[in-house]
Structure formats: structure tokens, C-alpha cells
PDB file of N, CA and C in Angstrom:
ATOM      1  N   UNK A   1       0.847  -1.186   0.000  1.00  0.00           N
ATOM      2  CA  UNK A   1       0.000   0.000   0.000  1.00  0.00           C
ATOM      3  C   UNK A   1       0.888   1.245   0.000  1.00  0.00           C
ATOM      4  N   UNK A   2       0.772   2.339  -0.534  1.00  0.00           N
ATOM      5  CA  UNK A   2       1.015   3.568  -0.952  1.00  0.00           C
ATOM      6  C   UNK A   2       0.974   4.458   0.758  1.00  0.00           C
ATOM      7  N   UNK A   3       2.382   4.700   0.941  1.00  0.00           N
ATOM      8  CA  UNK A   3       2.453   5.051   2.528  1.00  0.00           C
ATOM      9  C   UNK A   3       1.623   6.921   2.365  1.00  0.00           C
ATOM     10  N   UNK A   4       1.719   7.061   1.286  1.00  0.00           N
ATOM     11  CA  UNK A   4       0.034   8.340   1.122  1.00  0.00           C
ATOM     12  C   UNK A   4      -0.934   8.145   0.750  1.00  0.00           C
ATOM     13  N   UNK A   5      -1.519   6.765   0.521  1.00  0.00           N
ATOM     14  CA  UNK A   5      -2.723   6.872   0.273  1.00  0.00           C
ATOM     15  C   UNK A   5      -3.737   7.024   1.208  1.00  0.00           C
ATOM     16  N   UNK A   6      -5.172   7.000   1.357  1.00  0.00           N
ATOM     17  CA  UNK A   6      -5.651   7.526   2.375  1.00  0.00           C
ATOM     18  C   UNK A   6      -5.935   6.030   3.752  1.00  0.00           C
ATOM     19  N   UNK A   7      -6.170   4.998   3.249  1.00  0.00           N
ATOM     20  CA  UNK A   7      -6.297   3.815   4.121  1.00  0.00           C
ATOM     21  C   UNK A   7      -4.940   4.135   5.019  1.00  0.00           C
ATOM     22  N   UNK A   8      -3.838   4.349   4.273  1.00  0.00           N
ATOM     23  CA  UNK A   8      -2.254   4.173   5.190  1.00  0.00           C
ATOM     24  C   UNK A   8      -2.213   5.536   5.986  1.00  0.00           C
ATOM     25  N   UNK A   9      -2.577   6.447   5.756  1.00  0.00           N
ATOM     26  CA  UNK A   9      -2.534   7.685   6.367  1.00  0.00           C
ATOM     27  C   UNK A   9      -3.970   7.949   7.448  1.00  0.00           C
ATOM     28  N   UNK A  10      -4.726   6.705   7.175  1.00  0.00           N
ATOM     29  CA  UNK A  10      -5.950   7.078   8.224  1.00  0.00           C
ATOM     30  C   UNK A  10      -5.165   5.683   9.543  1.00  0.00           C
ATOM     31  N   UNK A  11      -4.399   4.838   8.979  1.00  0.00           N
ATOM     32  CA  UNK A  11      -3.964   4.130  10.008  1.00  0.00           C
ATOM     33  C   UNK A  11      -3.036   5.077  10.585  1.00  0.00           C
ATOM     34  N   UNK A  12      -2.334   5.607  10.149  1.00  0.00           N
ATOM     35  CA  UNK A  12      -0.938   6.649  10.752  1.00  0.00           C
ATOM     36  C   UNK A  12      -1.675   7.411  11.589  1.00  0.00           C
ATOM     37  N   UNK A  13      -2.388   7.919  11.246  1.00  0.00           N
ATOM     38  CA  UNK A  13      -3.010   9.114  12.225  1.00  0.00           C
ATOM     39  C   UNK A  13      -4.014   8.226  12.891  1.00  0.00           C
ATOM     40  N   UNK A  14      -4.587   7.326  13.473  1.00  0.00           N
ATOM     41  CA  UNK A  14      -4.947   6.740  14.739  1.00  0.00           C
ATOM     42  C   UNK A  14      -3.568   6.014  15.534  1.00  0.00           C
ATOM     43  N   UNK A  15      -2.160   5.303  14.971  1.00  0.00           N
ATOM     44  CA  UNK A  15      -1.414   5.746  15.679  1.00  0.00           C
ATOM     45  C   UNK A  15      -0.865   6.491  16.477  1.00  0.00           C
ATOM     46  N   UNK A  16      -0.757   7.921  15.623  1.00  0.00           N
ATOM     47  CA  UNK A  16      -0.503   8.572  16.541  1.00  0.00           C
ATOM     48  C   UNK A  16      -1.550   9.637  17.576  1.00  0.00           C
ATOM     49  N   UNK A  17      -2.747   8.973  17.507  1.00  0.00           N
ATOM     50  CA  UNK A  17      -3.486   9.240  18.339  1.00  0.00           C
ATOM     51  C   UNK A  17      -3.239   8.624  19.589  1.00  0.00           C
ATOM     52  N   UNK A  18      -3.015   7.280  19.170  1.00  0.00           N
ATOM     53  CA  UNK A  18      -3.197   6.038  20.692  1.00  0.00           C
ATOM     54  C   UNK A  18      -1.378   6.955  20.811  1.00  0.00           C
ATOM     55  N   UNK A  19      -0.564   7.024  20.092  1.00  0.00           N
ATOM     56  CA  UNK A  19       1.070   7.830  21.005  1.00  0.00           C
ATOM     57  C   UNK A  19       0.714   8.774  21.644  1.00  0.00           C
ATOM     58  N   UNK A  20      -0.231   9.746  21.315  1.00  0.00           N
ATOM     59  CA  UNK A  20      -0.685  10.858  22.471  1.00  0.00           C
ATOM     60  C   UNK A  20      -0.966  10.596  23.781  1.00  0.00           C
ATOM     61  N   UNK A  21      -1.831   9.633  23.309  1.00  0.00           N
ATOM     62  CA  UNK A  21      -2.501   9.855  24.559  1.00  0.00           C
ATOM     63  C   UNK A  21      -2.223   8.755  25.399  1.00  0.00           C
ATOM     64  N   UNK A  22      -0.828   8.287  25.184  1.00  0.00           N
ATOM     65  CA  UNK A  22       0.451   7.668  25.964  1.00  0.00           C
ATOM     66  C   UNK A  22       1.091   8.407  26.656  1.00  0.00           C
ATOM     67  N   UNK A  23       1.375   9.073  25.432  1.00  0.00           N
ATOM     68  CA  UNK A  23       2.439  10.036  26.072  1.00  0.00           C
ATOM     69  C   UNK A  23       1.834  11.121  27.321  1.00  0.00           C
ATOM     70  N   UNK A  24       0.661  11.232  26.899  1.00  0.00           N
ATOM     71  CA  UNK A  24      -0.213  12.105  28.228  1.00  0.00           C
ATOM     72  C   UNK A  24      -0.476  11.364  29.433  1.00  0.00           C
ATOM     73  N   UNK A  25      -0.325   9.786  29.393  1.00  0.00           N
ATOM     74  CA  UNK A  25      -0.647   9.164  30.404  1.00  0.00           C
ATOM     75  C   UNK A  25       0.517   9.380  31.224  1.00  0.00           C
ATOM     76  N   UNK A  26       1.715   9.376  30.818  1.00  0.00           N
ATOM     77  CA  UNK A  26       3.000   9.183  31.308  1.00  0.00           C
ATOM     78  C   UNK A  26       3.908  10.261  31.781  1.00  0.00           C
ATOM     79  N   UNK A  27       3.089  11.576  31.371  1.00  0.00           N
ATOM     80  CA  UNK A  27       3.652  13.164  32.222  1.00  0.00           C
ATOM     81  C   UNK A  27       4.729  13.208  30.846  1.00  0.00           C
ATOM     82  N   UNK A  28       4.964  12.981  29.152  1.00  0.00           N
ATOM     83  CA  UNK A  28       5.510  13.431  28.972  1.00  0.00           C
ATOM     84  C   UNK A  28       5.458  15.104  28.488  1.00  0.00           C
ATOM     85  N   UNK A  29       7.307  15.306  28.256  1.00  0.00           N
ATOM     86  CA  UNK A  29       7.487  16.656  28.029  1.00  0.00           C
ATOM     87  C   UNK A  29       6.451  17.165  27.064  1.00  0.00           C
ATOM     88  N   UNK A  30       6.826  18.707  26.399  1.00  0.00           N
ATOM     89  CA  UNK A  30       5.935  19.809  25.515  1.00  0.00           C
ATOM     90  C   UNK A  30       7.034  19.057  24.531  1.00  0.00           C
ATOM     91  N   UNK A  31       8.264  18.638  24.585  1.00  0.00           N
ATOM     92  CA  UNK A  31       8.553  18.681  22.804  1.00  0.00           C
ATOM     93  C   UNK A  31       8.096  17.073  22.484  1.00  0.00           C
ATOM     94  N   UNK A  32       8.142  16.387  23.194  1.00  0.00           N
ATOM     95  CA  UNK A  32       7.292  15.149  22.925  1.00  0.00           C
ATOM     96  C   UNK A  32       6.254  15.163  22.540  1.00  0.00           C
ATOM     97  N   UNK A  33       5.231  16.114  23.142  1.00  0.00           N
ATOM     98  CA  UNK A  33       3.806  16.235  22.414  1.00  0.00           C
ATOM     99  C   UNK A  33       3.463  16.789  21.331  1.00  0.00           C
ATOM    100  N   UNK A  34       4.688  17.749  21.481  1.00  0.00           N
ATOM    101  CA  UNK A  34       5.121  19.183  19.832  1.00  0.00           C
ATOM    102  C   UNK A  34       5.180  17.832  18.888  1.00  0.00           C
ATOM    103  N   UNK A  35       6.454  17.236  18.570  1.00  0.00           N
ATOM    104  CA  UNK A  35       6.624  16.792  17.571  1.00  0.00           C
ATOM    105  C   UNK A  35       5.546  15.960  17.388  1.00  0.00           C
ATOM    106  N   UNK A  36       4.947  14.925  18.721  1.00  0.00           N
ATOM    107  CA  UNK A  36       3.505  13.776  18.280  1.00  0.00           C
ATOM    108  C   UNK A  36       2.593  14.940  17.466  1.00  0.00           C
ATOM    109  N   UNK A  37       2.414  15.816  17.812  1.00  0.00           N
ATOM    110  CA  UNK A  37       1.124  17.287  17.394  1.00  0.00           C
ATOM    111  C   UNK A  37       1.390  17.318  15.916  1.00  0.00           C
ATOM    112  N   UNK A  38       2.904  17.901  15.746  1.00  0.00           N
ATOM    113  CA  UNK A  38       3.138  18.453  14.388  1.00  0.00           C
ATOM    114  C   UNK A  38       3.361  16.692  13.572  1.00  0.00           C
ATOM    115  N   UNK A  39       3.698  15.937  13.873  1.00  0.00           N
ATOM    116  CA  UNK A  39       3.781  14.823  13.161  1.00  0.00           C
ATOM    117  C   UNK A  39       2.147  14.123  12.568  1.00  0.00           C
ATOM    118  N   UNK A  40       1.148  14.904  13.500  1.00  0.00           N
ATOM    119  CA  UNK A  40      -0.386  14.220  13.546  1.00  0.00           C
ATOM    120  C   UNK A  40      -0.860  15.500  12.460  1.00  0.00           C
ATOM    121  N   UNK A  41      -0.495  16.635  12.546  1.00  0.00           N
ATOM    122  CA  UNK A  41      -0.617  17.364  11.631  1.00  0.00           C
ATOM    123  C   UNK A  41      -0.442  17.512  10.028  1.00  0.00           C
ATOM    124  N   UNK A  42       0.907  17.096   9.722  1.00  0.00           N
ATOM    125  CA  UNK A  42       1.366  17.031   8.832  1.00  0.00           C
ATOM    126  C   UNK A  42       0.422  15.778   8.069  1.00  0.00           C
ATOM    127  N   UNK A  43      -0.208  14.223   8.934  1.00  0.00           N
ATOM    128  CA  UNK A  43      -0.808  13.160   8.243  1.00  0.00           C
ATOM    129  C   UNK A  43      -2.061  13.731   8.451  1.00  0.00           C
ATOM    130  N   UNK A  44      -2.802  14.861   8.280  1.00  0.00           N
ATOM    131  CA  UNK A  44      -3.687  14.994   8.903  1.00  0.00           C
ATOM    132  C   UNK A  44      -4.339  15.749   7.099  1.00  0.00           C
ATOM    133  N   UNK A  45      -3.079  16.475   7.186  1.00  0.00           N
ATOM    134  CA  UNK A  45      -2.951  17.335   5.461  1.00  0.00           C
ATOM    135  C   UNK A  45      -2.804  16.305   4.291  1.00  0.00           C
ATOM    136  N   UNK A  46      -1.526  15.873   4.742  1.00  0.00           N
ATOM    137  CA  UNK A  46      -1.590  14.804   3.927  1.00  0.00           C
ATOM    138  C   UNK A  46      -2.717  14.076   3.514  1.00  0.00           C
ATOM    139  N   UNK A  47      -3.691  13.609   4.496  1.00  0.00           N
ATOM    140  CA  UNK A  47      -4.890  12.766   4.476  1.00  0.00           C
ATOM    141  C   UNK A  47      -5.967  13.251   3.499  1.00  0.00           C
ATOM    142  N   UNK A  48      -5.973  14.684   4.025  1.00  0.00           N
ATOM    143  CA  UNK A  48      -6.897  15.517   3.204  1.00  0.00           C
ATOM    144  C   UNK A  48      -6.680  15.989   1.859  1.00  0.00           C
ATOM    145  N   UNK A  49      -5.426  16.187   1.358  1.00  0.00           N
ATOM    146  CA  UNK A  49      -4.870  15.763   0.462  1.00  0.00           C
ATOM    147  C   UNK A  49      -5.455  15.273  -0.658  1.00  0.00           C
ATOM    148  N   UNK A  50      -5.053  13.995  -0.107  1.00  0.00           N
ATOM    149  CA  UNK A  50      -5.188  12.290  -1.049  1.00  0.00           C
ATOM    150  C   UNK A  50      -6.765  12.390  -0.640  1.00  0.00           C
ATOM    151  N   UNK A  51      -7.557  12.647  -0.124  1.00  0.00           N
ATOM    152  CA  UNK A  51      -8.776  12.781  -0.302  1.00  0.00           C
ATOM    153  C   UNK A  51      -9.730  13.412  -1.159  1.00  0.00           C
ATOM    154  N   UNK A  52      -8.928  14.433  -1.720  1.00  0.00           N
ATOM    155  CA  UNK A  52      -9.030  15.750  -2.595  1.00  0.00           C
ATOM    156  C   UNK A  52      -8.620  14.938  -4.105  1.00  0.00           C
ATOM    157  N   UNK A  53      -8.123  14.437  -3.610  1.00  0.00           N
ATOM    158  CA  UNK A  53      -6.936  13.753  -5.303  1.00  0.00           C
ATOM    159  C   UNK A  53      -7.985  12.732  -5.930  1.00  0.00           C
ATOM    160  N   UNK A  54      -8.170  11.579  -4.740  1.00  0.00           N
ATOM    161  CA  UNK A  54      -8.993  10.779  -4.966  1.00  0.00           C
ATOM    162  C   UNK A  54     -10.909  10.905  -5.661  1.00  0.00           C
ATOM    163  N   UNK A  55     -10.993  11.948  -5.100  1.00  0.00           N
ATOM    164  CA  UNK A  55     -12.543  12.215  -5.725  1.00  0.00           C
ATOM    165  C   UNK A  55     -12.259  13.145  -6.790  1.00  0.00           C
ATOM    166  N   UNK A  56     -11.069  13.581  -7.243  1.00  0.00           N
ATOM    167  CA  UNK A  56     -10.890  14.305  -8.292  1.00  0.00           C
ATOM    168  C   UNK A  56     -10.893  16.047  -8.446  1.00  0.00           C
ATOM    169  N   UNK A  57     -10.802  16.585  -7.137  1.00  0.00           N
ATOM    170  CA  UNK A  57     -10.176  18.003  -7.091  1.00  0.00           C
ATOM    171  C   UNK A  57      -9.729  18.142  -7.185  1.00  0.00           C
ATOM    172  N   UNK A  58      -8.655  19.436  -7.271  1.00  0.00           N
ATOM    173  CA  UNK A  58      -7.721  20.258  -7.655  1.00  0.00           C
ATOM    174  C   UNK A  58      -6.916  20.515  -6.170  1.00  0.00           C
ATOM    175  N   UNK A  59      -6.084  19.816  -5.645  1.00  0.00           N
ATOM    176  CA  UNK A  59      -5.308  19.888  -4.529  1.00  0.00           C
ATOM    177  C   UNK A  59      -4.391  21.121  -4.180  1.00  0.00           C
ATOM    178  N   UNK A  60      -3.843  21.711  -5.515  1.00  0.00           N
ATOM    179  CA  UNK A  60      -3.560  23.258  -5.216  1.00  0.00           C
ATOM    180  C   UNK A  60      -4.634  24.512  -5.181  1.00  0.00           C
ATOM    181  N   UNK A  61      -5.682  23.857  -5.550  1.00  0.00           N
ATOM    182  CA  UNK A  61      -6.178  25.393  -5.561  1.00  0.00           C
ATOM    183  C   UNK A  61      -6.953  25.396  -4.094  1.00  0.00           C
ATOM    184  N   UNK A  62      -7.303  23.620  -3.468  1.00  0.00           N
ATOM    185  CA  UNK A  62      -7.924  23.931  -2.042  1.00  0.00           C
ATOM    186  C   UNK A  62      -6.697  24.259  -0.842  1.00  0.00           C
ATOM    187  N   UNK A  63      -5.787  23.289  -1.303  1.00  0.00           N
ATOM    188  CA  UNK A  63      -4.856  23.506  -0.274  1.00  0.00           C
ATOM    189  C   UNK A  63      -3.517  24.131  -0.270  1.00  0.00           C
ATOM    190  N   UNK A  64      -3.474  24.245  -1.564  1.00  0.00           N
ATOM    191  CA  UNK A  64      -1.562  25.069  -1.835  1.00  0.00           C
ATOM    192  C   UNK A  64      -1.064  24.025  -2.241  1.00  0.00           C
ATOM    193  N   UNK A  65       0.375  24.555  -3.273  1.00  0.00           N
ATOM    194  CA  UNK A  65       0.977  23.689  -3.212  1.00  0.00           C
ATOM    195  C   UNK A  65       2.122  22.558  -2.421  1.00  0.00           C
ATOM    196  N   UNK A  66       1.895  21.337  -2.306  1.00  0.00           N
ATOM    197  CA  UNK A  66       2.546  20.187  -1.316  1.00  0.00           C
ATOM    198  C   UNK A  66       3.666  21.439  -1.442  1.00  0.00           C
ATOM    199  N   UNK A  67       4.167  21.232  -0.008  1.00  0.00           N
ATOM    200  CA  UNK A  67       5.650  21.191   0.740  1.00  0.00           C
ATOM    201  C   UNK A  67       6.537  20.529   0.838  1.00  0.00           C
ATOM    202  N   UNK A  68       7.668  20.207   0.532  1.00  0.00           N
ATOM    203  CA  UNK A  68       8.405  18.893   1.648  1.00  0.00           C
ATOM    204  C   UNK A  68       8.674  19.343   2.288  1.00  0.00           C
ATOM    205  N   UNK A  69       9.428  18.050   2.504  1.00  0.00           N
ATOM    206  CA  UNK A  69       9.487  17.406   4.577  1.00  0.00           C
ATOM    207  C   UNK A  69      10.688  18.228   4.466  1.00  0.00           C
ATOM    208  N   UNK A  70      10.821  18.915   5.887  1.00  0.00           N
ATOM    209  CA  UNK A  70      12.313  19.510   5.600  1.00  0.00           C
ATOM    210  C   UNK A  70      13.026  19.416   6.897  1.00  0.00           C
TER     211      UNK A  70
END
């Protein structure tokens, strides 16, 4: 499976749902939750994305054009 398509990116992002709210069980730090946040973010666009692609919109004109990872 296509690690962007939307099945793989709707599993990624309930991963890192159940890592949150680990990491909240366990008192961790703000950059632990920063990066879980911005990492849930980034599959979150992504998701919406390939959602946009898939029914046949125009992915720059709803969302801009993709970024990379930097």
C-alpha cells in the first residue's frame, strides 16, 4: 500500500493518536507532544490531500501547493 494513500494515512493518524494519549498518560514533556502534534498534523494534510486527489479536485487550488518534509 502507498504510505500516502488515504487507508495508510488514516492508520498513521490513529497511531498517533493512541502515542498521544500515551504520552499524556505518562507526564511526557511539551517537545514530545510538539513533535507527536506536528507529526499528527502534517498526516492529517496529507490525508486531506489524497482525499481531494482521490474524488478528483484540484489539490492546489484547495490547499496550496505540497511542501516537503524539511
Amino acid at each position: 500500500m502507498d504510505e500516502n494513500s488515504v487507508e495508510t494515512l488514516g492508520l498513521r493518524i490513529r497511531a498517533l493518536v493512541v502515542e498521544r494519549q500515551a504520552l499524556r498518560e505518562r507526564g511526557a514533556g511539551k517537545r514530545a507532544l510538539e513533535r507527536n502534534r506536528l507529526e499528527l498534523v502534517r498526516c492529517q494534510r496529507e490525508l486531506s490531500r489524497a482525499l481531494i486527489e482521490r474524488h478528483g479536485g484540484d489539490t492546489d487550488r484547495v490547499t496550496g501547493p505540497a511542501r516537503s518534509a524539511s
